[in-house]
N, C-alpha and C. Protein backbone atom coordinates (compact mmCIF):
# COMPACT_ATOMS: atom_id res chain seq x y z
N UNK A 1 -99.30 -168.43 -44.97
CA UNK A 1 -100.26 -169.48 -44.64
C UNK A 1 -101.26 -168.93 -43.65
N UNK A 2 -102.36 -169.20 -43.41
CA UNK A 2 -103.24 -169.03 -43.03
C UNK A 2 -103.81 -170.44 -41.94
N UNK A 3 -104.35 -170.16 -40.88
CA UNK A 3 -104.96 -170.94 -40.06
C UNK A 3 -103.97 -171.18 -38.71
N UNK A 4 -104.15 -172.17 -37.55
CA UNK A 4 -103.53 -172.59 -36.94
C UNK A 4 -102.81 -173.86 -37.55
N UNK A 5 -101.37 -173.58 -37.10
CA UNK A 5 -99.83 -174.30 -37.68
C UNK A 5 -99.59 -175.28 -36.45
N UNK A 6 -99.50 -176.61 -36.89
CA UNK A 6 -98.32 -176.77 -35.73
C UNK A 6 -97.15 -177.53 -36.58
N UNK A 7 -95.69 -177.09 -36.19
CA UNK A 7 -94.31 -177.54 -36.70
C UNK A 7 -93.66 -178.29 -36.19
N UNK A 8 -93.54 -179.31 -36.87
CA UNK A 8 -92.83 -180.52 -35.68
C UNK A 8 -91.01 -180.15 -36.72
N UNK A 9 -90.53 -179.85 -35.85
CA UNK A 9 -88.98 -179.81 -36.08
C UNK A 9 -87.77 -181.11 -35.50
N UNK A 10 -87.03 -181.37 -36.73
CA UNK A 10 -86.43 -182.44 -36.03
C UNK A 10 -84.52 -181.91 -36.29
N UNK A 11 -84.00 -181.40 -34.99
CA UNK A 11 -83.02 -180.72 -34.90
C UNK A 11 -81.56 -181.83 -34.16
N UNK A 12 -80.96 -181.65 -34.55
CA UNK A 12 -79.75 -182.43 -34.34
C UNK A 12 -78.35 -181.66 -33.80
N UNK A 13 -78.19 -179.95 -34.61
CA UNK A 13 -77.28 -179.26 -34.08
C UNK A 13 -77.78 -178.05 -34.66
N UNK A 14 -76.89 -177.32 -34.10
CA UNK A 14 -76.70 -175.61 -34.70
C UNK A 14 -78.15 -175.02 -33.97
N UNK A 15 -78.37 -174.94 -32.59
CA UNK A 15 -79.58 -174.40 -32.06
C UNK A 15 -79.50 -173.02 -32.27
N UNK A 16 -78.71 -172.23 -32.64
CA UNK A 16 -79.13 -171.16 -33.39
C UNK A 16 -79.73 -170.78 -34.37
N UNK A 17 -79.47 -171.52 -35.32
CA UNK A 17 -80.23 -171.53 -36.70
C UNK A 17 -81.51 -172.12 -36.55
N UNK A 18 -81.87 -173.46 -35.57
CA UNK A 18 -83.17 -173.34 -35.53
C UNK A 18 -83.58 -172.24 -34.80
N UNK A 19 -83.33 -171.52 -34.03
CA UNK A 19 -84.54 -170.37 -33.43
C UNK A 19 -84.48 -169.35 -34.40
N UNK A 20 -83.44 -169.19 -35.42
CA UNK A 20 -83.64 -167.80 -36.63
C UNK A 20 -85.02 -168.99 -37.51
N UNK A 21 -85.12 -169.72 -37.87
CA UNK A 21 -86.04 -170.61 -38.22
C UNK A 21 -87.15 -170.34 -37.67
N UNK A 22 -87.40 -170.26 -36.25
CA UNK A 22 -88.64 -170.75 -35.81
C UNK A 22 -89.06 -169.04 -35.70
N UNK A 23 -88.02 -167.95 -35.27
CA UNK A 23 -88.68 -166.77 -35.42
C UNK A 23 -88.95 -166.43 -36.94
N UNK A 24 -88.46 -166.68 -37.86
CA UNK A 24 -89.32 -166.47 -39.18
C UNK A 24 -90.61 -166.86 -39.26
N UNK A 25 -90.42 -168.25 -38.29
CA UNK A 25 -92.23 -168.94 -38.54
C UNK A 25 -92.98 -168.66 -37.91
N UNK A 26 -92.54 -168.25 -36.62
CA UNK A 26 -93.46 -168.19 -35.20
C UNK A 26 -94.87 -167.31 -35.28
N UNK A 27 -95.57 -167.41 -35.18
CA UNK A 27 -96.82 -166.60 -34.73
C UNK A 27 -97.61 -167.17 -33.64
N UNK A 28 -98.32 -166.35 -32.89
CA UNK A 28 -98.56 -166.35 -31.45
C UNK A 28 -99.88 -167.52 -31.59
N UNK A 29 -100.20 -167.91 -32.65
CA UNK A 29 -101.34 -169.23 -32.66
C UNK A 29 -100.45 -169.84 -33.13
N UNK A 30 -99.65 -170.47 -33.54
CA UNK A 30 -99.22 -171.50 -34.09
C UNK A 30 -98.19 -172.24 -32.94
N UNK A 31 -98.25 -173.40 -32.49
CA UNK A 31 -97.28 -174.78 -31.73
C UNK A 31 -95.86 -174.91 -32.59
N UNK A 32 -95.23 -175.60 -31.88
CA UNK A 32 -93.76 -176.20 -32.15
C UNK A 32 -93.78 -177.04 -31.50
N UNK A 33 -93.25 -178.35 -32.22
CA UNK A 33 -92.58 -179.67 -31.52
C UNK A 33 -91.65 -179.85 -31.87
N UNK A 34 -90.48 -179.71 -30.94
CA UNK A 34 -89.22 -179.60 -31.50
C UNK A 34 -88.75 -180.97 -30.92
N UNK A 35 -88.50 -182.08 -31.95
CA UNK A 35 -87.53 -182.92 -31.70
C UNK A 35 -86.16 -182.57 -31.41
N UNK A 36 -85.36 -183.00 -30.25
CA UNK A 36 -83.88 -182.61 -30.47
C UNK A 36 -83.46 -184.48 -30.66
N UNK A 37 -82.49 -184.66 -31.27
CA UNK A 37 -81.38 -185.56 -31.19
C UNK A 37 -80.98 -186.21 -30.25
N UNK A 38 -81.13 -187.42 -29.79
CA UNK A 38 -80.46 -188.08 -28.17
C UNK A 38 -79.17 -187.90 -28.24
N UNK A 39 -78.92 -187.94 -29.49
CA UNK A 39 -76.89 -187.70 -29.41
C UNK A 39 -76.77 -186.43 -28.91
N UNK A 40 -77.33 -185.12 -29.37
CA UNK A 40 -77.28 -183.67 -28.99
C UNK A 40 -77.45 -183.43 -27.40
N UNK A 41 -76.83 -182.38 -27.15
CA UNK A 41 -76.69 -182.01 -25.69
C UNK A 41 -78.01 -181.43 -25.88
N UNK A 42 -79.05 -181.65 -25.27
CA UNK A 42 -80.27 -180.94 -25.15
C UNK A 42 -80.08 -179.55 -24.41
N UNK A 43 -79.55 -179.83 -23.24
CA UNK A 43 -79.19 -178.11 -22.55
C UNK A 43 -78.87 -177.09 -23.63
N UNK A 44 -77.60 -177.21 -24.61
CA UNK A 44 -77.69 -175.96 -25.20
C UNK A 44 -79.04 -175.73 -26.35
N UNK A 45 -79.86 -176.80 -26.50
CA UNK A 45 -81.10 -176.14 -27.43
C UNK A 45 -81.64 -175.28 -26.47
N UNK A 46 -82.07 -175.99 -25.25
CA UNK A 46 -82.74 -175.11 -24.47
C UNK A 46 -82.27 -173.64 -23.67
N UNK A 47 -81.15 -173.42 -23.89
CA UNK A 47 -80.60 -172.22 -23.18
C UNK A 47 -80.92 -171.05 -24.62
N UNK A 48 -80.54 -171.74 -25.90
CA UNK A 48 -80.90 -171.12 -26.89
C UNK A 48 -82.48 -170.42 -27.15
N UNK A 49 -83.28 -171.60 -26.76
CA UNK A 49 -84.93 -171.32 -26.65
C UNK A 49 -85.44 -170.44 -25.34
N UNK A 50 -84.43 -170.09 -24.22
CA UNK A 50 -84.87 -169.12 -23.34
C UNK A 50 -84.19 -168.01 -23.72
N UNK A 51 -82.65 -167.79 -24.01
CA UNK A 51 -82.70 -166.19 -24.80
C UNK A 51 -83.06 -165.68 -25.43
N UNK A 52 -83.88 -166.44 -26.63
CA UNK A 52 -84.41 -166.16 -27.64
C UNK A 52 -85.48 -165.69 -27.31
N UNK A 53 -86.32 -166.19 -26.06
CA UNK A 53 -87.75 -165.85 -25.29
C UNK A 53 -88.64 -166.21 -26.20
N UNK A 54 -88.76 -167.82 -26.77
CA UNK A 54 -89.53 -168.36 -27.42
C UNK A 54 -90.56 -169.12 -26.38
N UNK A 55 -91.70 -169.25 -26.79
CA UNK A 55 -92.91 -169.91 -26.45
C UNK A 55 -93.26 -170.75 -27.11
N UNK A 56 -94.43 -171.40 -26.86
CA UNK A 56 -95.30 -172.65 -27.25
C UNK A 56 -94.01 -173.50 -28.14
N UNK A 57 -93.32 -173.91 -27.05
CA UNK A 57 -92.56 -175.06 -27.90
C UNK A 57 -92.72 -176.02 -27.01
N UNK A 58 -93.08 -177.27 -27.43
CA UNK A 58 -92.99 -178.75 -26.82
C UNK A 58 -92.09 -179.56 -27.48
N UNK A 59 -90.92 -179.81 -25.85
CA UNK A 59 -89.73 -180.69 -26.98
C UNK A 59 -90.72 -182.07 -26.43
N UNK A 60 -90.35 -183.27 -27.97
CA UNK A 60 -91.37 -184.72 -28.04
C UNK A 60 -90.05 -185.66 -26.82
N UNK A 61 -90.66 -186.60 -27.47
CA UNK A 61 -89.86 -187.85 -26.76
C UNK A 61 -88.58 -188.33 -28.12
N UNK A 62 -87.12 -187.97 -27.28
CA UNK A 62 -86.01 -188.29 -28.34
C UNK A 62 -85.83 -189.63 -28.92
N UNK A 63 -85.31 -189.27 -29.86
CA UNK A 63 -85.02 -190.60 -30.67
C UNK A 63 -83.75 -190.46 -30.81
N UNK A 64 -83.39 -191.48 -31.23
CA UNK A 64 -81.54 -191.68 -31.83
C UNK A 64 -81.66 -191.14 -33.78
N UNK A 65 -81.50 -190.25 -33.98
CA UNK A 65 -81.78 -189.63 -35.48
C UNK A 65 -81.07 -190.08 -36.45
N UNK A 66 -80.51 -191.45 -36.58
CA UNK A 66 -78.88 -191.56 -37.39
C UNK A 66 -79.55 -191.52 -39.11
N UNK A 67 -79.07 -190.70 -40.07
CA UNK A 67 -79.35 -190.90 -41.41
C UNK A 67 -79.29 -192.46 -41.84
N UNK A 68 -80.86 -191.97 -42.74
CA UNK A 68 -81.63 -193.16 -43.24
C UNK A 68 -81.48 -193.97 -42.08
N UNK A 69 -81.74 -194.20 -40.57
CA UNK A 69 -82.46 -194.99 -39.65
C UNK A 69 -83.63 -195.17 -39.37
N UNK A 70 -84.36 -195.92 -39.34
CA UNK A 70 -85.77 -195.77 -38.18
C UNK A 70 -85.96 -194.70 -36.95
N UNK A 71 -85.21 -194.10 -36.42
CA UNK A 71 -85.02 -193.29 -35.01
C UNK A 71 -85.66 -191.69 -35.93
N UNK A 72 -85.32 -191.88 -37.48
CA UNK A 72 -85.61 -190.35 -37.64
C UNK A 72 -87.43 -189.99 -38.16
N UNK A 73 -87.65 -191.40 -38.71
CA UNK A 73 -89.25 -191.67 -38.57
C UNK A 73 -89.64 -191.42 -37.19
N UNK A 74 -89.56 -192.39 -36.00
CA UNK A 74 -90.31 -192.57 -35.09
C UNK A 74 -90.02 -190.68 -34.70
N UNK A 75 -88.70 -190.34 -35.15
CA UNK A 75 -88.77 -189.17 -34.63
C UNK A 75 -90.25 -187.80 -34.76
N UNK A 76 -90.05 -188.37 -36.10
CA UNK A 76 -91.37 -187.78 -36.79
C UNK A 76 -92.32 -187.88 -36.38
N UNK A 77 -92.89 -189.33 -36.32
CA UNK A 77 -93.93 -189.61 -35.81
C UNK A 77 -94.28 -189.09 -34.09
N UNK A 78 -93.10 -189.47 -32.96
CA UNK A 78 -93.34 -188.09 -31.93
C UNK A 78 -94.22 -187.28 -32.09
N UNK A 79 -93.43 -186.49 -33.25
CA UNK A 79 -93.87 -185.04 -33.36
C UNK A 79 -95.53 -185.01 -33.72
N UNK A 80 -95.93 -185.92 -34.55
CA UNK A 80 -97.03 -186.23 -34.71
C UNK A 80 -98.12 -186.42 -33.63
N UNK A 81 -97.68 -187.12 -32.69
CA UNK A 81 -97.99 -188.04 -31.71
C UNK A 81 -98.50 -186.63 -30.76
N UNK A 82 -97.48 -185.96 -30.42
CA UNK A 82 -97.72 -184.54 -29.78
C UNK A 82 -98.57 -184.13 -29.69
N UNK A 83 -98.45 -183.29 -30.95
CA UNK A 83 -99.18 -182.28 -31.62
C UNK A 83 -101.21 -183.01 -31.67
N UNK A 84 -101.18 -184.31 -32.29
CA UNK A 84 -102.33 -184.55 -32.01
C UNK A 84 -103.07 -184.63 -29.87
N UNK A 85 -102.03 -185.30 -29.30
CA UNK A 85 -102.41 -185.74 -28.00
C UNK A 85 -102.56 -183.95 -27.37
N UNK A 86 -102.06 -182.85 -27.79
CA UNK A 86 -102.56 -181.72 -27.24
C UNK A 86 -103.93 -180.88 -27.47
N UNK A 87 -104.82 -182.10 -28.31
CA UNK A 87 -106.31 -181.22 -28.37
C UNK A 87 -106.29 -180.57 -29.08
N UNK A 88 -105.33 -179.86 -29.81
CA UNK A 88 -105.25 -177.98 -30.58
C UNK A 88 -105.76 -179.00 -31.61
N UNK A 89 -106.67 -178.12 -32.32
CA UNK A 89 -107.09 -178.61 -33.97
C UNK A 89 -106.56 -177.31 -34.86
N UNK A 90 -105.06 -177.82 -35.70
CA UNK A 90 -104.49 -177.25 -36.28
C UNK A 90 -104.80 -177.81 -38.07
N UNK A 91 -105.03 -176.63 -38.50
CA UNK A 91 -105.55 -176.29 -39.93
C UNK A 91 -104.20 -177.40 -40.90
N UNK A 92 -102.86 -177.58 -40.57
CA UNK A 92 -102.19 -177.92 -40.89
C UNK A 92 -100.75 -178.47 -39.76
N UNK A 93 -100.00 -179.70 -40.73
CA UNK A 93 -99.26 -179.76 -39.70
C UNK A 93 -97.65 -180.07 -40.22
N UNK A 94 -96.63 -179.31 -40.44
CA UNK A 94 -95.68 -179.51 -41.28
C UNK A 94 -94.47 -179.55 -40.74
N UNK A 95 -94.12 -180.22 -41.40
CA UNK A 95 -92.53 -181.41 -41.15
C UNK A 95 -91.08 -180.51 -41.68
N UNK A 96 -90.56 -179.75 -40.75
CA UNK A 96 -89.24 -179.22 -41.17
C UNK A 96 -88.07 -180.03 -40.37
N UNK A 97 -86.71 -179.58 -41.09
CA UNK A 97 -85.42 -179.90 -40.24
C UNK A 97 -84.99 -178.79 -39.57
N UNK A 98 -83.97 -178.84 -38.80
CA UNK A 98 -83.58 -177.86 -37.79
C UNK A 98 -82.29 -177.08 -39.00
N UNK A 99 -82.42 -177.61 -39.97
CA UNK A 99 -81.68 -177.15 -40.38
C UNK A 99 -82.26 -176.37 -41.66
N UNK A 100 -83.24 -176.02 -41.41
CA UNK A 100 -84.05 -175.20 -42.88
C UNK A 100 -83.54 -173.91 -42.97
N UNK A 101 -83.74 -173.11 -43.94
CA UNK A 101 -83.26 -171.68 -43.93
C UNK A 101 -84.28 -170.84 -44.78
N UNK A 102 -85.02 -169.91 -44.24
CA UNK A 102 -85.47 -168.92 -44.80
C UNK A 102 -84.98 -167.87 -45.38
């Protein structure tokens, strides 16, 4: 892909697999909004996202994520919410789970 990216991720567990995720995607113009899970211990995403020595990630405002709830929309929408309120004019803006695999 081509242009500036921003990825709104909506992660629930396994913070390892999202950062093998986000280093497949990462390039030094492109954002991350990483939703985590209110149920999820947020500390271990984030201990994961400093060994990894990842950048430009903005975690949104959590939601409660329960399958097929409302919490995993608004989650979305966050991410949306973000990504626009930071000014960046990104060429595209795409919706993964924390659980994708390249």
């Amino acid at each position: 892909m081509s242009g500036k990216l921003a990825y709104i991720v909506l992660a629930h567990k396994h913070p390892e697999q999202l950062v093998r995720l986000m280093n497949v995607l990462r390039d030094e113009n492109d954002l991350f909004y990483i939703h985590i899970d209110k149920k999820a211990d947020i500390a271990i995403f984030k201990n994961a996202f400093h060994r990894a020595h990842l950048e430009n990630i903005n975690i949104v405002k959590r939601e409660d994520g329960r399958w097929g709830g409302l919490g995993i929309v608004k989650a979305a929408l966050n991410g949306i919410i973000a990504a626009l309120e930071t000014r960046e004019r990104f060429d595209q803006i795409i919706l993964l789970s924390g659980l994708d695999r390249f």
